[in-house]
C-alpha atoms as a PDB file:
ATOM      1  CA  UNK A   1     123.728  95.838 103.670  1.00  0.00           C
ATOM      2  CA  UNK A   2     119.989  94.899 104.452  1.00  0.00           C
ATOM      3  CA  UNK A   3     119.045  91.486 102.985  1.00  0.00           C
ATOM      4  CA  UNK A   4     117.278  91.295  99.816  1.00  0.00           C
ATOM      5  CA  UNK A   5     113.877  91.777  99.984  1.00  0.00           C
ATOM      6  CA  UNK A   6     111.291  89.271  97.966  1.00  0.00           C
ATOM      7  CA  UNK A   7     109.459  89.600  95.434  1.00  0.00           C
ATOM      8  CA  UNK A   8     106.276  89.771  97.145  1.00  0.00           C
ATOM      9  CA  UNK A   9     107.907  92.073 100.004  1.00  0.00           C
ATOM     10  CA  UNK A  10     108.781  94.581  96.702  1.00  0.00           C
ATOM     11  CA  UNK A  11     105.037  94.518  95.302  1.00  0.00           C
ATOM     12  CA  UNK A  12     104.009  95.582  98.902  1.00  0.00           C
ATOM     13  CA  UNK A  13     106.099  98.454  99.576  1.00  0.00           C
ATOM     14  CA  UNK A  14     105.252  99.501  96.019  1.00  0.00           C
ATOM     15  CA  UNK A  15     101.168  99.220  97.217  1.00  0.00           C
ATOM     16  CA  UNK A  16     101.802 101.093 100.310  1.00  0.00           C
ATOM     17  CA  UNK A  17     103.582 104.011  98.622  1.00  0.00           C
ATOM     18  CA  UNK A  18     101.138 104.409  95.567  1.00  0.00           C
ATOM     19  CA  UNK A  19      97.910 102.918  96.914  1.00  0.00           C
ATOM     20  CA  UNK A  20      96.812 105.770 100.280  1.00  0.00           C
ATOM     21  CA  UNK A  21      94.557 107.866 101.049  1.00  0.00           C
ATOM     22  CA  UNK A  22      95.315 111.328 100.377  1.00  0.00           C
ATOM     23  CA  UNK A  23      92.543 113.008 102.054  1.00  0.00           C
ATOM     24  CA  UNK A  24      88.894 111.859  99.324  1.00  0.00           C
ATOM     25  CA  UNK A  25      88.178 109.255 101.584  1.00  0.00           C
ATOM     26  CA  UNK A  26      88.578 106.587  99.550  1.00  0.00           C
ATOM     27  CA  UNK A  27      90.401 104.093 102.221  1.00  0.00           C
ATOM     28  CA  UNK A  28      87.752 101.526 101.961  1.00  0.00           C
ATOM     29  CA  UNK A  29      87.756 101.631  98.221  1.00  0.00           C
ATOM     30  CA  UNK A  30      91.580 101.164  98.248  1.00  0.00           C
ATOM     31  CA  UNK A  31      91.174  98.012 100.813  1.00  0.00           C
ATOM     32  CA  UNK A  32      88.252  96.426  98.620  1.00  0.00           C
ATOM     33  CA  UNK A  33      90.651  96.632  95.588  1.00  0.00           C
ATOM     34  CA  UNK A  34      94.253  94.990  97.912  1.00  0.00           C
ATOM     35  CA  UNK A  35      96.245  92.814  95.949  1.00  0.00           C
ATOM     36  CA  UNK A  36      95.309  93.871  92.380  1.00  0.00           C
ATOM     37  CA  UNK A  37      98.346  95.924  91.381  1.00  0.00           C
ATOM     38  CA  UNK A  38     100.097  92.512  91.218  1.00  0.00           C
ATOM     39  CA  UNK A  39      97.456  91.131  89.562  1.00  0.00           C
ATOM     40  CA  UNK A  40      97.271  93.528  86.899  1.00  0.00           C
ATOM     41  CA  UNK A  41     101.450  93.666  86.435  1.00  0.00           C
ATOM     42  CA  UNK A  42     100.828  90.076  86.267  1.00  0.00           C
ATOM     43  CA  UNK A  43      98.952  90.470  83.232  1.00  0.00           C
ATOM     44  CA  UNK A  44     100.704  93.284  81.735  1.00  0.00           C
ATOM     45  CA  UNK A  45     103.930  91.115  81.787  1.00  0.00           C
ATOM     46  CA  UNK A  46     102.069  88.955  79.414  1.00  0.00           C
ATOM     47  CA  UNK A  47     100.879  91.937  76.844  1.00  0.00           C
ATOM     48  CA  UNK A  48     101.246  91.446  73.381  1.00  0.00           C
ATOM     49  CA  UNK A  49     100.133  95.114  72.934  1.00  0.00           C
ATOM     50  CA  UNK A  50      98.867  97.631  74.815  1.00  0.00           C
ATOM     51  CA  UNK A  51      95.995 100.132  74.630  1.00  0.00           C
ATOM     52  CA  UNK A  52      95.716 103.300  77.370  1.00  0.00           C
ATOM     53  CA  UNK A  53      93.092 105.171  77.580  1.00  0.00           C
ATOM     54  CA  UNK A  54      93.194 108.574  79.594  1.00  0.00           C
ATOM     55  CA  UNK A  55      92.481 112.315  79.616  1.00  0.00           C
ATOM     56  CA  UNK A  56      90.158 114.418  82.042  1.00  0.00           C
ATOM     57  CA  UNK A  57      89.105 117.925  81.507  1.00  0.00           C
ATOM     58  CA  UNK A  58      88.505 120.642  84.168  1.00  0.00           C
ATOM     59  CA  UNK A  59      85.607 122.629  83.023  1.00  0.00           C
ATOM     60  CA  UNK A  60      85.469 125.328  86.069  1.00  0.00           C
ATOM     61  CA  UNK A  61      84.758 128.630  86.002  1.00  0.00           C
ATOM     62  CA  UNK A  62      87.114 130.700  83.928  1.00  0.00           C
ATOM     63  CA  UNK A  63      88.697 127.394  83.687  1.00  0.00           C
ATOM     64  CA  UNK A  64      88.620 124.933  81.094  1.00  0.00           C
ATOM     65  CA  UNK A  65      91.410 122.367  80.410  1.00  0.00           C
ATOM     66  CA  UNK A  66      92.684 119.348  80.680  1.00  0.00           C
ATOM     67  CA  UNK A  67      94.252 118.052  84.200  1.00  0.00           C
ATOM     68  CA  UNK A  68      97.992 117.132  84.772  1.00  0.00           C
ATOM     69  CA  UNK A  69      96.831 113.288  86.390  1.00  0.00           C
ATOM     70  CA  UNK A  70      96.616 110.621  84.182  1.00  0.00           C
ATOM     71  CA  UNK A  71      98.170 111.597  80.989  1.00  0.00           C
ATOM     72  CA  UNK A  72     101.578 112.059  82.427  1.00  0.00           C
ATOM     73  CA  UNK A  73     101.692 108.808  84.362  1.00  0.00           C
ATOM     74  CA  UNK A  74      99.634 107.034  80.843  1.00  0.00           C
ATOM     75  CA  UNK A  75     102.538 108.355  78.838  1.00  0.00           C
ATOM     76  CA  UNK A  76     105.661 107.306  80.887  1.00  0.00           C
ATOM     77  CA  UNK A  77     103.794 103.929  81.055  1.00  0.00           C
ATOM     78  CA  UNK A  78     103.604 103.457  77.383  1.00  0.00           C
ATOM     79  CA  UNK A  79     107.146 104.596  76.982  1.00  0.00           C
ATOM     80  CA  UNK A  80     108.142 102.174  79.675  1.00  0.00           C
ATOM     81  CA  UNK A  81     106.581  99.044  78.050  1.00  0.00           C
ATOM     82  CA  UNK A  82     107.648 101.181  74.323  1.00  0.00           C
ATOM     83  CA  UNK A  83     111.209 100.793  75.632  1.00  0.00           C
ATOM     84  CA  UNK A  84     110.825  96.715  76.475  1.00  0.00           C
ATOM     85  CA  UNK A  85     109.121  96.225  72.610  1.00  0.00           C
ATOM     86  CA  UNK A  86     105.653  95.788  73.757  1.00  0.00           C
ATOM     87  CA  UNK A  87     103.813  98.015  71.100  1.00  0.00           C
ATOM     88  CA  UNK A  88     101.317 100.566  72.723  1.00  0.00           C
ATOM     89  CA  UNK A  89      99.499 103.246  72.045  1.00  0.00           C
ATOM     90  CA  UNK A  90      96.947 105.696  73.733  1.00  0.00           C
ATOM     91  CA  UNK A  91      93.278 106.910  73.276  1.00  0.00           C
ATOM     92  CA  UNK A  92      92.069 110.093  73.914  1.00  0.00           C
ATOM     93  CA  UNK A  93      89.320 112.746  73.400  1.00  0.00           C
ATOM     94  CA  UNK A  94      90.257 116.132  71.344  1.00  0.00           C
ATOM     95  CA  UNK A  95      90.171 118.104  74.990  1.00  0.00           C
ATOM     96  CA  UNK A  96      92.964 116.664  76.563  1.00  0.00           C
ATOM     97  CA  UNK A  97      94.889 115.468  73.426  1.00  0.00           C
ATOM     98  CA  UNK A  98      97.116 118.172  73.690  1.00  0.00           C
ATOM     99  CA  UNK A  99      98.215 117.374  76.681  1.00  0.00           C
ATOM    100  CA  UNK A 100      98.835 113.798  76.139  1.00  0.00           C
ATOM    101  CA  UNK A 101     100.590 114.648  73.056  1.00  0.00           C
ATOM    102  CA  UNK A 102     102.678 117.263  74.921  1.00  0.00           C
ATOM    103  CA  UNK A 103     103.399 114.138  77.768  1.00  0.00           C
ATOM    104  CA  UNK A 104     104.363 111.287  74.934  1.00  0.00           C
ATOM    105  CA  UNK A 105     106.609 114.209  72.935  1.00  0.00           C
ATOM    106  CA  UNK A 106     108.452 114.503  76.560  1.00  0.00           C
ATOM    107  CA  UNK A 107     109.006 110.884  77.308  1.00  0.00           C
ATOM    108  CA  UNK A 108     110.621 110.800  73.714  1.00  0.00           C
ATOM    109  CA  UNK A 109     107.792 110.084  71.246  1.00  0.00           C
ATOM    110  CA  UNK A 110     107.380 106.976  69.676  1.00  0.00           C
ATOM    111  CA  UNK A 111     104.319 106.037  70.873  1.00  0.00           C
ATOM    112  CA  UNK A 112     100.541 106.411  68.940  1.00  0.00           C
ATOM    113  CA  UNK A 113      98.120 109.202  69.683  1.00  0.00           C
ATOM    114  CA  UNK A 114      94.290 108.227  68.584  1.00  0.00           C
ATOM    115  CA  UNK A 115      92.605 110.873  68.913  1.00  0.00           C
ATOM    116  CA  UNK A 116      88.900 110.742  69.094  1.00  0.00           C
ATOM    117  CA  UNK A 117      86.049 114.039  68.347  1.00  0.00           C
ATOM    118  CA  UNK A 118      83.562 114.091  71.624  1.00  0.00           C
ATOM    119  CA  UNK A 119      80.718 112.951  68.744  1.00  0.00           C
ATOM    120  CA  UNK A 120      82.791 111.086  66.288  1.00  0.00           C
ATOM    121  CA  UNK A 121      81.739 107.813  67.553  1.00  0.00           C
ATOM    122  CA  UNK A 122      84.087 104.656  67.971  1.00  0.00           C
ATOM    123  CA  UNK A 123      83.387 102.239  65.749  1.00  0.00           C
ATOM    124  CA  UNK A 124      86.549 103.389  63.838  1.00  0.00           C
ATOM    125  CA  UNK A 125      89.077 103.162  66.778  1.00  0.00           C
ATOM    126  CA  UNK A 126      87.410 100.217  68.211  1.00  0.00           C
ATOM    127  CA  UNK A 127      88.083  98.224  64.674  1.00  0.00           C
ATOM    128  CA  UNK A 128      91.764 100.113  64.808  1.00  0.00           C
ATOM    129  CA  UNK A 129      92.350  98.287  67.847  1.00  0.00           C
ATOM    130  CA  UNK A 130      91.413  94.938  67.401  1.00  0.00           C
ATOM    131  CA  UNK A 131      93.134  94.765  63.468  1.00  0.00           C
ATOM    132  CA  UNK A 132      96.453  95.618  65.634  1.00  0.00           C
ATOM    133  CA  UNK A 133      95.907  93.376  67.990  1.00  0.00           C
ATOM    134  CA  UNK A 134      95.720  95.184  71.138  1.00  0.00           C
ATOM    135  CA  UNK A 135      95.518  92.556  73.911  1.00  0.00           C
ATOM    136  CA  UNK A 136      95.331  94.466  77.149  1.00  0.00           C
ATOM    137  CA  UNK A 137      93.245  97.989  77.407  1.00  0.00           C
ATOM    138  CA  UNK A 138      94.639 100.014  80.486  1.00  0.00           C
ATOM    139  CA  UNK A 139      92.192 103.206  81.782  1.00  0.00           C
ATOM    140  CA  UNK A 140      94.295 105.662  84.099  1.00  0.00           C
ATOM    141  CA  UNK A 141      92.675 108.658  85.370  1.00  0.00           C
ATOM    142  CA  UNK A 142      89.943 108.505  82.968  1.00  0.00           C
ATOM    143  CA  UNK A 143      85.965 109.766  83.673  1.00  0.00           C
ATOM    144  CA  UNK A 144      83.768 107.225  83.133  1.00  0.00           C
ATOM    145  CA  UNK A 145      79.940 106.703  83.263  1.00  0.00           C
ATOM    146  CA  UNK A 146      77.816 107.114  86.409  1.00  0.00           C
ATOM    147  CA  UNK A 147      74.880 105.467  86.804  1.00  0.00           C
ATOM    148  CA  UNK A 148      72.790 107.812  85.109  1.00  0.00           C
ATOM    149  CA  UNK A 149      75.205 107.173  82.075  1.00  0.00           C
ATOM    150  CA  UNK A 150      76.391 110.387  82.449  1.00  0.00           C
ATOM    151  CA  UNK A 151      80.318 111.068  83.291  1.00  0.00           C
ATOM    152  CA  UNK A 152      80.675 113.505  86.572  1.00  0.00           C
ATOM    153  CA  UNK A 153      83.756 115.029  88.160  1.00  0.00           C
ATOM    154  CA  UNK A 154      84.005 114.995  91.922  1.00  0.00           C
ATOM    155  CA  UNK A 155      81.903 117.835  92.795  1.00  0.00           C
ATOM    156  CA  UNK A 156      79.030 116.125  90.579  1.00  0.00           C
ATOM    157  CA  UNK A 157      79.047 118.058  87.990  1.00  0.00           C
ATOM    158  CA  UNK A 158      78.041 116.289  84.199  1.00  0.00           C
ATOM    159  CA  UNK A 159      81.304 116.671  82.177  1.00  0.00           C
ATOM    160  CA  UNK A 160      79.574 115.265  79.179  1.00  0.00           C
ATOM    161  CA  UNK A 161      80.193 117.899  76.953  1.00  0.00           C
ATOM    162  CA  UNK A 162      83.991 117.634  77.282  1.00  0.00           C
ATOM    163  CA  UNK A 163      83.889 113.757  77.456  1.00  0.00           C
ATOM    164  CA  UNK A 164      83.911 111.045  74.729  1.00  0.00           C
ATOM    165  CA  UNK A 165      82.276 107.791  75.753  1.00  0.00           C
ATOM    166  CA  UNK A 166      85.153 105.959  75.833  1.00  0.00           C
ATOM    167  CA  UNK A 167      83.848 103.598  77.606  1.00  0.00           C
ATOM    168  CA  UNK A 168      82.780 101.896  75.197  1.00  0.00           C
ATOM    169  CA  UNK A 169      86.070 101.301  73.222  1.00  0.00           C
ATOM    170  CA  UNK A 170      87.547 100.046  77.305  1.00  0.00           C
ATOM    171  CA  UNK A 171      84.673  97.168  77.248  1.00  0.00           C
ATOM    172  CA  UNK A 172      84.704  96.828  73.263  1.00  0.00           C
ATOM    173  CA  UNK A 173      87.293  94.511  72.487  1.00  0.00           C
ATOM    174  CA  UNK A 174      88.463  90.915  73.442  1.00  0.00           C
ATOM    175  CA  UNK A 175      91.318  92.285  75.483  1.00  0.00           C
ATOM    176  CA  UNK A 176      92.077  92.123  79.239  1.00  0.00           C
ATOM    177  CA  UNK A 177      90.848  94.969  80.706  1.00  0.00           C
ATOM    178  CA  UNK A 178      93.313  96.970  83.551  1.00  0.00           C
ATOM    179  CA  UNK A 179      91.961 100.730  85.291  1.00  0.00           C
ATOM    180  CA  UNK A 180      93.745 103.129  87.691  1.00  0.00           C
ATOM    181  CA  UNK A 181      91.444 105.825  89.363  1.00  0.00           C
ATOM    182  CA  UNK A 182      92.158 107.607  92.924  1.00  0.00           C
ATOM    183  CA  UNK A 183      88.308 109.148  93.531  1.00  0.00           C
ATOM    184  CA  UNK A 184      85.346 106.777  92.427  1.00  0.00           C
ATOM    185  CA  UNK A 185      84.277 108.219  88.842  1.00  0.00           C
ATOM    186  CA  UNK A 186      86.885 107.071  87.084  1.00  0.00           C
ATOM    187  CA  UNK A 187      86.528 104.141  84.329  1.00  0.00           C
ATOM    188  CA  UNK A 188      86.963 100.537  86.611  1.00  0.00           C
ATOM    189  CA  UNK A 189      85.607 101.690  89.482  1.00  0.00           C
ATOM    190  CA  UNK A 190      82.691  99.492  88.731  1.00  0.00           C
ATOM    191  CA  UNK A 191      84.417  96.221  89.998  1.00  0.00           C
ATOM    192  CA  UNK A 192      84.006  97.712  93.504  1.00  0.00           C
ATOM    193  CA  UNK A 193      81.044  96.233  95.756  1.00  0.00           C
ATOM    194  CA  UNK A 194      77.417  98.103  95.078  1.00  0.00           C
ATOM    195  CA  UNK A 195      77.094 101.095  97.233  1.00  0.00           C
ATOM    196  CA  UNK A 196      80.791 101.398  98.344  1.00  0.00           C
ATOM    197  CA  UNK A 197      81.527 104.461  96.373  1.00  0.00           C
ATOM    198  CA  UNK A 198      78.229 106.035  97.552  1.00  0.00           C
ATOM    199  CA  UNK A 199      78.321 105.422 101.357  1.00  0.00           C
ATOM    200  CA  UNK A 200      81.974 106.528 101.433  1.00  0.00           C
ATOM    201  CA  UNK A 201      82.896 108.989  98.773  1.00  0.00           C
ATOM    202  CA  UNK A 202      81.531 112.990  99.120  1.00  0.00           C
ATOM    203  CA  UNK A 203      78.655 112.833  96.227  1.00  0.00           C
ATOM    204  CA  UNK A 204      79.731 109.322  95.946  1.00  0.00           C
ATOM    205  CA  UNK A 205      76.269 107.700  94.424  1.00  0.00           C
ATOM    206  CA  UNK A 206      75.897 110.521  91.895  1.00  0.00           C
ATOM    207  CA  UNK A 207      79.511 110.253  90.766  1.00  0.00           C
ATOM    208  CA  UNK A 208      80.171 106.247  90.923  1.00  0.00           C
ATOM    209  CA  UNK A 209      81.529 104.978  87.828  1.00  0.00           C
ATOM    210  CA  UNK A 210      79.737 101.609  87.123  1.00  0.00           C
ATOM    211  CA  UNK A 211      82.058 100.519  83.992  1.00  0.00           C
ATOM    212  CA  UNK A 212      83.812  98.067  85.246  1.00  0.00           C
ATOM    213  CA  UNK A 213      86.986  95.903  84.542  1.00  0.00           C
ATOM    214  CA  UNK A 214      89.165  92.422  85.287  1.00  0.00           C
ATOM    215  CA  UNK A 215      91.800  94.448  87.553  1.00  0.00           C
ATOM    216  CA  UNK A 216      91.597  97.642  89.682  1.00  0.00           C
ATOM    217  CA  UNK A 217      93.930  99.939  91.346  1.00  0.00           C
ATOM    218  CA  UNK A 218      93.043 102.743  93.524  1.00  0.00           C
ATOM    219  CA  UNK A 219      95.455 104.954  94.415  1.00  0.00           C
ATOM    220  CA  UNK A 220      96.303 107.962  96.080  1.00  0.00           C
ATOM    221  CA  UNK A 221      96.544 110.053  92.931  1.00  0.00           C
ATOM    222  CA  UNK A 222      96.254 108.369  89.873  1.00  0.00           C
ATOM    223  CA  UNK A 223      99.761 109.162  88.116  1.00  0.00           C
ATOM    224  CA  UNK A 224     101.390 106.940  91.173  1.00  0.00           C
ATOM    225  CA  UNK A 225      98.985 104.204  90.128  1.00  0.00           C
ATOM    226  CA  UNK A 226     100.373 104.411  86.982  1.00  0.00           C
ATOM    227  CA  UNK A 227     104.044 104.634  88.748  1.00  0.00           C
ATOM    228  CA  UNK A 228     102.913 102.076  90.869  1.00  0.00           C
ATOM    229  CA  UNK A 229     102.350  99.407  87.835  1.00  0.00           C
ATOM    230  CA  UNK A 230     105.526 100.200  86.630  1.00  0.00           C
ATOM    231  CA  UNK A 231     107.421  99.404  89.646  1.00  0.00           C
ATOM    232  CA  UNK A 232     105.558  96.130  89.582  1.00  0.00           C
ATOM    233  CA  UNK A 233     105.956  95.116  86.138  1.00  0.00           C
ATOM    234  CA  UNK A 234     109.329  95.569  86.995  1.00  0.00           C
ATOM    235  CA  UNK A 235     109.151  93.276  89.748  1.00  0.00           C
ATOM    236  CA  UNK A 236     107.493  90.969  87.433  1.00  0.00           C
ATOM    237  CA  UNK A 237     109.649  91.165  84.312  1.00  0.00           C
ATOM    238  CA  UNK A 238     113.113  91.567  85.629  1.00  0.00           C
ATOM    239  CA  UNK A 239     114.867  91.638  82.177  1.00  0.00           C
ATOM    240  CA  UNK A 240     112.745  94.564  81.855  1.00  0.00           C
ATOM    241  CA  UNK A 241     113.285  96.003  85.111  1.00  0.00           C
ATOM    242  CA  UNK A 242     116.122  98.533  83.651  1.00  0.00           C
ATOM    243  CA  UNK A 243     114.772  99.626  80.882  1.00  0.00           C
ATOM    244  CA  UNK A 244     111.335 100.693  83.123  1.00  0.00           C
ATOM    245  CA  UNK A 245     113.596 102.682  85.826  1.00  0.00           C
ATOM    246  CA  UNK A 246     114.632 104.916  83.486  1.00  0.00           C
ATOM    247  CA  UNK A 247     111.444 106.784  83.221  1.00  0.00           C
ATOM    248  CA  UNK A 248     110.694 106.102  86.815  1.00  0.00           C
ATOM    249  CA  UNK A 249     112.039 109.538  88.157  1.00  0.00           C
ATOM    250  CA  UNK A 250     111.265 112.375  89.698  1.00  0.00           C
ATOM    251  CA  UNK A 251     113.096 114.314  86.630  1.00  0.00           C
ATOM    252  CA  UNK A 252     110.523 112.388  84.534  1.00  0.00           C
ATOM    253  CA  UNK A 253     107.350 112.875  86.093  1.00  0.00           C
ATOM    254  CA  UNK A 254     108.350 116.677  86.377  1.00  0.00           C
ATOM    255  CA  UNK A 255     109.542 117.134  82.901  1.00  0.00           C
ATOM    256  CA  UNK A 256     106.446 115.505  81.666  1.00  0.00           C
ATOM    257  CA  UNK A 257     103.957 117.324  84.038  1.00  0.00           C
ATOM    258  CA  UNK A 258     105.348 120.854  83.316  1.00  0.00           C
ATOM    259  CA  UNK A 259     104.889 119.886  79.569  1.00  0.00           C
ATOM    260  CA  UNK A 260     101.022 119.327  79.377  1.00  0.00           C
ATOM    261  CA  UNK A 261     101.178 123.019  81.539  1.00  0.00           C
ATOM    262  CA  UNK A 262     103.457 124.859  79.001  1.00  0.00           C
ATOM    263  CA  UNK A 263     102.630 123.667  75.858  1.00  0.00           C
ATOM    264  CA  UNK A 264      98.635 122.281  76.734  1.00  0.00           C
ATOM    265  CA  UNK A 265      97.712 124.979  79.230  1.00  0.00           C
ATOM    266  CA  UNK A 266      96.832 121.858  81.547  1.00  0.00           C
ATOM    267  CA  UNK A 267      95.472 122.611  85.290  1.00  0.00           C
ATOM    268  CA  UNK A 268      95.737 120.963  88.498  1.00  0.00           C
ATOM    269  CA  UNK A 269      92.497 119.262  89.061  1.00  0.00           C
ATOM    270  CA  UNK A 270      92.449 119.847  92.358  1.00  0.00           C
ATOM    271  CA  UNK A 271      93.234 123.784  92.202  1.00  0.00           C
ATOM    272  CA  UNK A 272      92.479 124.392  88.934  1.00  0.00           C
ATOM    273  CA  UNK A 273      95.644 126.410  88.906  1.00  0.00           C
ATOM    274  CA  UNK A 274      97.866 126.028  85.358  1.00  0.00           C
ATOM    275  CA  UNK A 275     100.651 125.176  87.272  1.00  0.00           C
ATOM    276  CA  UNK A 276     103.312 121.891  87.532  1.00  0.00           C
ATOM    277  CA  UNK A 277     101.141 120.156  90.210  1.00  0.00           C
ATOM    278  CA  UNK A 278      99.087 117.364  90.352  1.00  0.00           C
ATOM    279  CA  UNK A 279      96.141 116.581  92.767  1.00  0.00           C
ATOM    280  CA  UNK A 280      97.215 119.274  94.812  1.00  0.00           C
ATOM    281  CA  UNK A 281     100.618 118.435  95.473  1.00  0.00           C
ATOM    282  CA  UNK A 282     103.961 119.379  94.084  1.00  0.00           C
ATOM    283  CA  UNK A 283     107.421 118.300  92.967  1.00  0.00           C
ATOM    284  CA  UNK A 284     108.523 117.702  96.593  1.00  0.00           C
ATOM    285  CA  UNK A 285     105.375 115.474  97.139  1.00  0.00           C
ATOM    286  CA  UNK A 286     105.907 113.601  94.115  1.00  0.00           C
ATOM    287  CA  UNK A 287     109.325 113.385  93.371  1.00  0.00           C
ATOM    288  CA  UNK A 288     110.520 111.497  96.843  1.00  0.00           C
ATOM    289  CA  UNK A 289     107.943 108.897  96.337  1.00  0.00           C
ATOM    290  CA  UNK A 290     108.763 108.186  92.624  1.00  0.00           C
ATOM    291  CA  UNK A 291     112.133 107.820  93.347  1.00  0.00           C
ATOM    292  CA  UNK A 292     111.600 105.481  95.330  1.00  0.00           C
ATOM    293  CA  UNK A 293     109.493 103.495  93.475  1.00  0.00           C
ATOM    294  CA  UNK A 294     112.397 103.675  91.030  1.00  0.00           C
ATOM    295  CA  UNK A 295     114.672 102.041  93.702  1.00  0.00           C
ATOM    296  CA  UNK A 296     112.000  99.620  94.427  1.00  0.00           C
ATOM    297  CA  UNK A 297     112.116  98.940  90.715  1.00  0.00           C
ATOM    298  CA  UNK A 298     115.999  98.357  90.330  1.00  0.00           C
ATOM    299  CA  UNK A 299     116.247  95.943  93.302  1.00  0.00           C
ATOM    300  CA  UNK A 300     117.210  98.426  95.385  1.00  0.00           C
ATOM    301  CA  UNK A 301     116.162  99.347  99.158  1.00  0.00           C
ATOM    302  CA  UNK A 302     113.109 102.443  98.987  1.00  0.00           C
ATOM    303  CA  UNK A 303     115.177 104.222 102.117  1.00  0.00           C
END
């Protein structure tokens, strides 16, 4: 039996699996943000109540839905810190609230859906949040404003249309402010150096997201960031640890993923294909590397 491995040894392996380069070039983004998926499980051990904020739509041809990244890995996250009594709740435009709602139904429910119209405006939600108390606002996989204060997918295109400025309700409030993103445009990406994003992403200074926030993580693909502060916050919060490992599983992340497909028509946003993949990559991609993050998570060795 290999020796138990510390604390700090855990959050490591959990940064190496979740925090890569799959191929957008984003290595140097992912090295300027090192260390701050502790940081931001740090913080989230501390939450009084939680916020998410996620949903991006595909708007491509023929195509026009919301993607399978972020609102699966948003929704197992709020039913994670649901599950350890930390009340939460998540934010998102009328595009992709299908497919949230079709991710939180398949985790087991119990967690809020605010829905916002793309020209409702915010002041209602923003007031929402800060009568309940939210103290920590988490974006995962969510488009955010470039510098021309217009939100852009990777290929550059303005995705305005389809995309609430919610923004705004992420920097509104008094609360600590946490983002995930795996490509540059995503809300957060602003606490990386000027220029970064543009010298080293494709279309990088037309697509750089300049909201920032008090902790980033990039990762590989943005569901495994949200993995990834599970796995942490279970490092962080052992008596939570158990609860969080049981919706850290490749049975999970599938059930959840093929949900926002079946019942939200939700695409790939790399492919654009309406099919149970995310970024690309499928079950046997995913599934290994969440299950170990789920060992990681119980104390366990990852091999």
């Amino acid at each position: 039996m290999s020796p138990r491995k510390s604390d700090a040894e855990r959050i490591a392996a959990i940064e190496a699996l979740v925090c890569r380069d799959v191929g957008r070039k984003t290595a140097e983004l992912i090295a300027a943000s090192a260390g701050e998926l502790a940081a931001a499980a740090r913080s989230l051990a501390g939450a009084a109540s939680v916020g998410l904020i996620t949903g991006f739509f595909v708007p491509r041809g023929e195509v026009a839905a919301p993607e399978t990244d972020g609102p699966v890995g948003t929704a197992l996250l709020a039913a994670a810190l649901a599950a350890c009594g930390v009340p939460t709740r998540i934010a998102v435009d009328t595009p992709c609230a299908a497919a949230v709602r079709a991710a939180v139904d398949a985790a087991g429910g119990g967690v809020a859906v605010d829905e916002v119209g793309i020209d409702e405006g915010l002041d209602r939600l923003i007031a929402e949040w800060r009568r309940t108390g939210v103290s920590h606002a988490v974006a995962i996989e969510r488009c955010g404003r470039s510098a021309d204060g217009r939100p852009r997918n990777m290929r550059g295109v303005d995705v305005s249309p389809w995309t609430a400025p919610l923004d705004d309700l992420f920097l509104a409030g008094p609360w600590t402010k946490l983002a995930v993103g795996d490509g540059g445009n995503e809300i957060g990406m602003g606490k990386l150096p000027p220029g970064l994003i543009g010298r080293t992403v494709p279309n990088g200074e037309k697509i750089a997201c300049v909201t920032s926030c008090d902790q980033l993580v990039v990762a590989g693909v943005s569901n495994w960031g949200a993995y990834g502060l599970m796995a942490a916050l279970a490092v962080a919060r052992p008596d939570w640890a158990a609860k969080i490992a049981t919706f850290l599983t490749a049975e999970c992340d599938l059930a959840l993923t093929r949900a926002t497909v079946d019942k939200a028509g939700a695409v790939d946003g790399v492919t654009a294909k309406r099919e149970a993949t995310v970024d690309g990559f499928g079950p046997e991609i995913h599934g290994p590397l969440i299950d170990k993050l789920g060992r990681i998570a119980r104390g366990e060795a990852a091999d």
